[in-house]
Protein backbone atom coordinates (compact mmCIF):
# COMPACT_ATOMS: atom_id res chain seq x y z
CA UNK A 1 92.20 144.79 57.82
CA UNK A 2 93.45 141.93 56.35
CA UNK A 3 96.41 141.58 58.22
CA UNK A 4 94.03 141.57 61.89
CA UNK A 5 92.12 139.11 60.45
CA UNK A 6 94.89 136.96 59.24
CA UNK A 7 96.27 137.08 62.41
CA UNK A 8 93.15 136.62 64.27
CA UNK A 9 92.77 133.23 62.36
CA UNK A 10 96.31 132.19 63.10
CA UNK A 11 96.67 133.17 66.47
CA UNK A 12 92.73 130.39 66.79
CA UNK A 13 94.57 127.94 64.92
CA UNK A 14 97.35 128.10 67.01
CA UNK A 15 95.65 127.73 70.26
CA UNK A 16 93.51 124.97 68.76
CA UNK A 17 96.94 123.10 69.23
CA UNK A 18 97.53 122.99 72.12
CA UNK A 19 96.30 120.65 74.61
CA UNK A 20 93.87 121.31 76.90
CA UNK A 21 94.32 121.69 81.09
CA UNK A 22 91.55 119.89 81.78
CA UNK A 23 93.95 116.42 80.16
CA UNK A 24 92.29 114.72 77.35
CA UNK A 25 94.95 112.00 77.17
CA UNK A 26 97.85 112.01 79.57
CA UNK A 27 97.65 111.69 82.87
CA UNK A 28 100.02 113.77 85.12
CA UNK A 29 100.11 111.19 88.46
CA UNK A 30 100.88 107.86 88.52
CA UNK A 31 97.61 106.59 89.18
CA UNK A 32 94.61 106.34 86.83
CA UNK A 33 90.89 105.03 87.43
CA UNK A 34 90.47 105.25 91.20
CA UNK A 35 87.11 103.80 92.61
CA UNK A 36 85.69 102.90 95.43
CA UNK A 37 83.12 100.14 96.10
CA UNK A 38 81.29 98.21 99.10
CA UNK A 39 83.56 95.19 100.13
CA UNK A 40 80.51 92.47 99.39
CA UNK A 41 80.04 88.96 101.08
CA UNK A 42 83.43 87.42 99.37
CA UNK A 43 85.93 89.75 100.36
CA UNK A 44 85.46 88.87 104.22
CA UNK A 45 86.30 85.46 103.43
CA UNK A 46 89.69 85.49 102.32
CA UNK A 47 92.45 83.77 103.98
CA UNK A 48 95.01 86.59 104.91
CA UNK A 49 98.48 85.16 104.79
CA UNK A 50 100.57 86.92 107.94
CA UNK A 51 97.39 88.45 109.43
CA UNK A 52 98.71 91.29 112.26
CA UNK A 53 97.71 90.05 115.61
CA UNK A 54 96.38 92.29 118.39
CA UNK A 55 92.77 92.37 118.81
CA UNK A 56 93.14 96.25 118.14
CA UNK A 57 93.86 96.03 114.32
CA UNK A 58 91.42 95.98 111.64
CA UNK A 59 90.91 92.86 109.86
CA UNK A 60 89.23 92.32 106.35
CA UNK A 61 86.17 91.51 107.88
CA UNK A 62 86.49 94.69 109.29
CA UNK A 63 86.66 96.43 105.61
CA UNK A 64 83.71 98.59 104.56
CA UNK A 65 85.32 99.61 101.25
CA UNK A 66 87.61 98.26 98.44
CA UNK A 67 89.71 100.95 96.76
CA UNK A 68 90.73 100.20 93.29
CA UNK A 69 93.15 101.59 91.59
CA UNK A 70 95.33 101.33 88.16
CA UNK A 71 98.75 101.98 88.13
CA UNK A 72 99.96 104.06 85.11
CA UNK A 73 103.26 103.12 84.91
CA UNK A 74 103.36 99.46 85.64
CA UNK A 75 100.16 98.75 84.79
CA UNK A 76 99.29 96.91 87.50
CA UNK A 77 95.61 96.67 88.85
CA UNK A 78 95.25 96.71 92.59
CA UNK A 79 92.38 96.48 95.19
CA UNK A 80 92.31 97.38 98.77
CA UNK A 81 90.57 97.08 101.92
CA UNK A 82 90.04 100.45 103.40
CA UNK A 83 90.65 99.59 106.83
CA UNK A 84 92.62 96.61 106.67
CA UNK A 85 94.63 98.11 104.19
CA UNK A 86 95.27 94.48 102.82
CA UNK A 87 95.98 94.78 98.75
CA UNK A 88 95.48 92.22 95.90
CA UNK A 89 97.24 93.23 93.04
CA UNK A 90 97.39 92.06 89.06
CA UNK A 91 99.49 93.09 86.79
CA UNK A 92 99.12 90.14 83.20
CA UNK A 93 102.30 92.32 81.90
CA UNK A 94 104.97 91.09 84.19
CA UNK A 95 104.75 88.08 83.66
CA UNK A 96 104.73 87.09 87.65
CA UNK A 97 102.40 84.63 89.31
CA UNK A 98 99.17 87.26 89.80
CA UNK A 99 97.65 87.13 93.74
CA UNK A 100 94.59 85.56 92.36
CA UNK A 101 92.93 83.10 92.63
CA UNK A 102 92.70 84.59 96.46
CA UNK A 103 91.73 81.78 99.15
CA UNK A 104 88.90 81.30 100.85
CA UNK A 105 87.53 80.50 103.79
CA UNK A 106 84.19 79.92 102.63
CA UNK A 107 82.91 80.11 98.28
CA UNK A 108 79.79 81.72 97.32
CA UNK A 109 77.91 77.88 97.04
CA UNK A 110 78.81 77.84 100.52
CA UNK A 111 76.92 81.17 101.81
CA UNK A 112 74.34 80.39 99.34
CA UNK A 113 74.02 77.20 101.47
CA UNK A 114 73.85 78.63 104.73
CA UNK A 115 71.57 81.51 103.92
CA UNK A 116 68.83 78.89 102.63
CA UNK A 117 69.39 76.72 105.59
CA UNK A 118 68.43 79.84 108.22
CA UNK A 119 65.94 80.70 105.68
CA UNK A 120 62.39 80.35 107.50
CA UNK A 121 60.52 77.58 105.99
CA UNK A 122 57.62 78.88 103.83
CA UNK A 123 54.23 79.89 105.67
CA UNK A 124 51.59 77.17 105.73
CA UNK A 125 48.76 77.95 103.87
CA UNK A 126 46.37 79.53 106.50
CA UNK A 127 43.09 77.61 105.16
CA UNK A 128 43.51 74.12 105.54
């Protein structure tokens, strides 16, 4: 009896050991963190370098999406549009000059701007 339950115990131990399937640390594809999340007001204002022409192809106005993802082996960060499929890309560990600051055809100040300029004007007060 004390043999079984010497091996019983080992045999727990043992498989206590071993990593699980469902990954706690490694990864086993290349990339790591993927997300997905609504394009907002900025991203249809950057100034694509080498746009395609044709009035068939999406442009990044076009983009409902950004897909982010993470790179495991380079480390590199990168963001794209989902029907555009135009990437910016970061990566501080290589040393080469990052994609951002991104240009822009027009800054946040600037929609802010134009948004309270359309704005109705506030309601007269009805008793006067």
């Amino acid at each position: 009896m004390r043999i079984g339950l010497s091996l019983v115990l080992v045999g727990g131990l043992l498989a206590a050991c071993s990593p699980s399937p469902s990954g706690g640390g490694s990864t086993s594809g290349r990339y790591a963190g993927i997300g997905v999340f609504d394009t907002g007001r900025l991203w249809a204002q950057m100034v694509r370098e080498n746009a395609p022409s044709g009035p068939e192809k999406a442009r990044i106005a076009d983009d409902e999406h950004v897909i982010v993802v993470v790179d495991t082996h380079t480390g590199e960060v990168r963001q794209c549009g989902d029907l555009s499929g135009y990437c910016i890309s970061m990566n501080p560990w290589n040393g080469t000059k990052p994609a951002a600051p991104v240009k822009l055809a027009k800054h946040a100040a600037d929609l802010d701007a134009e948004a309270r300029a359309q704005a109705p004007e506030p309601a007269k007060a009805a008793a006067n």
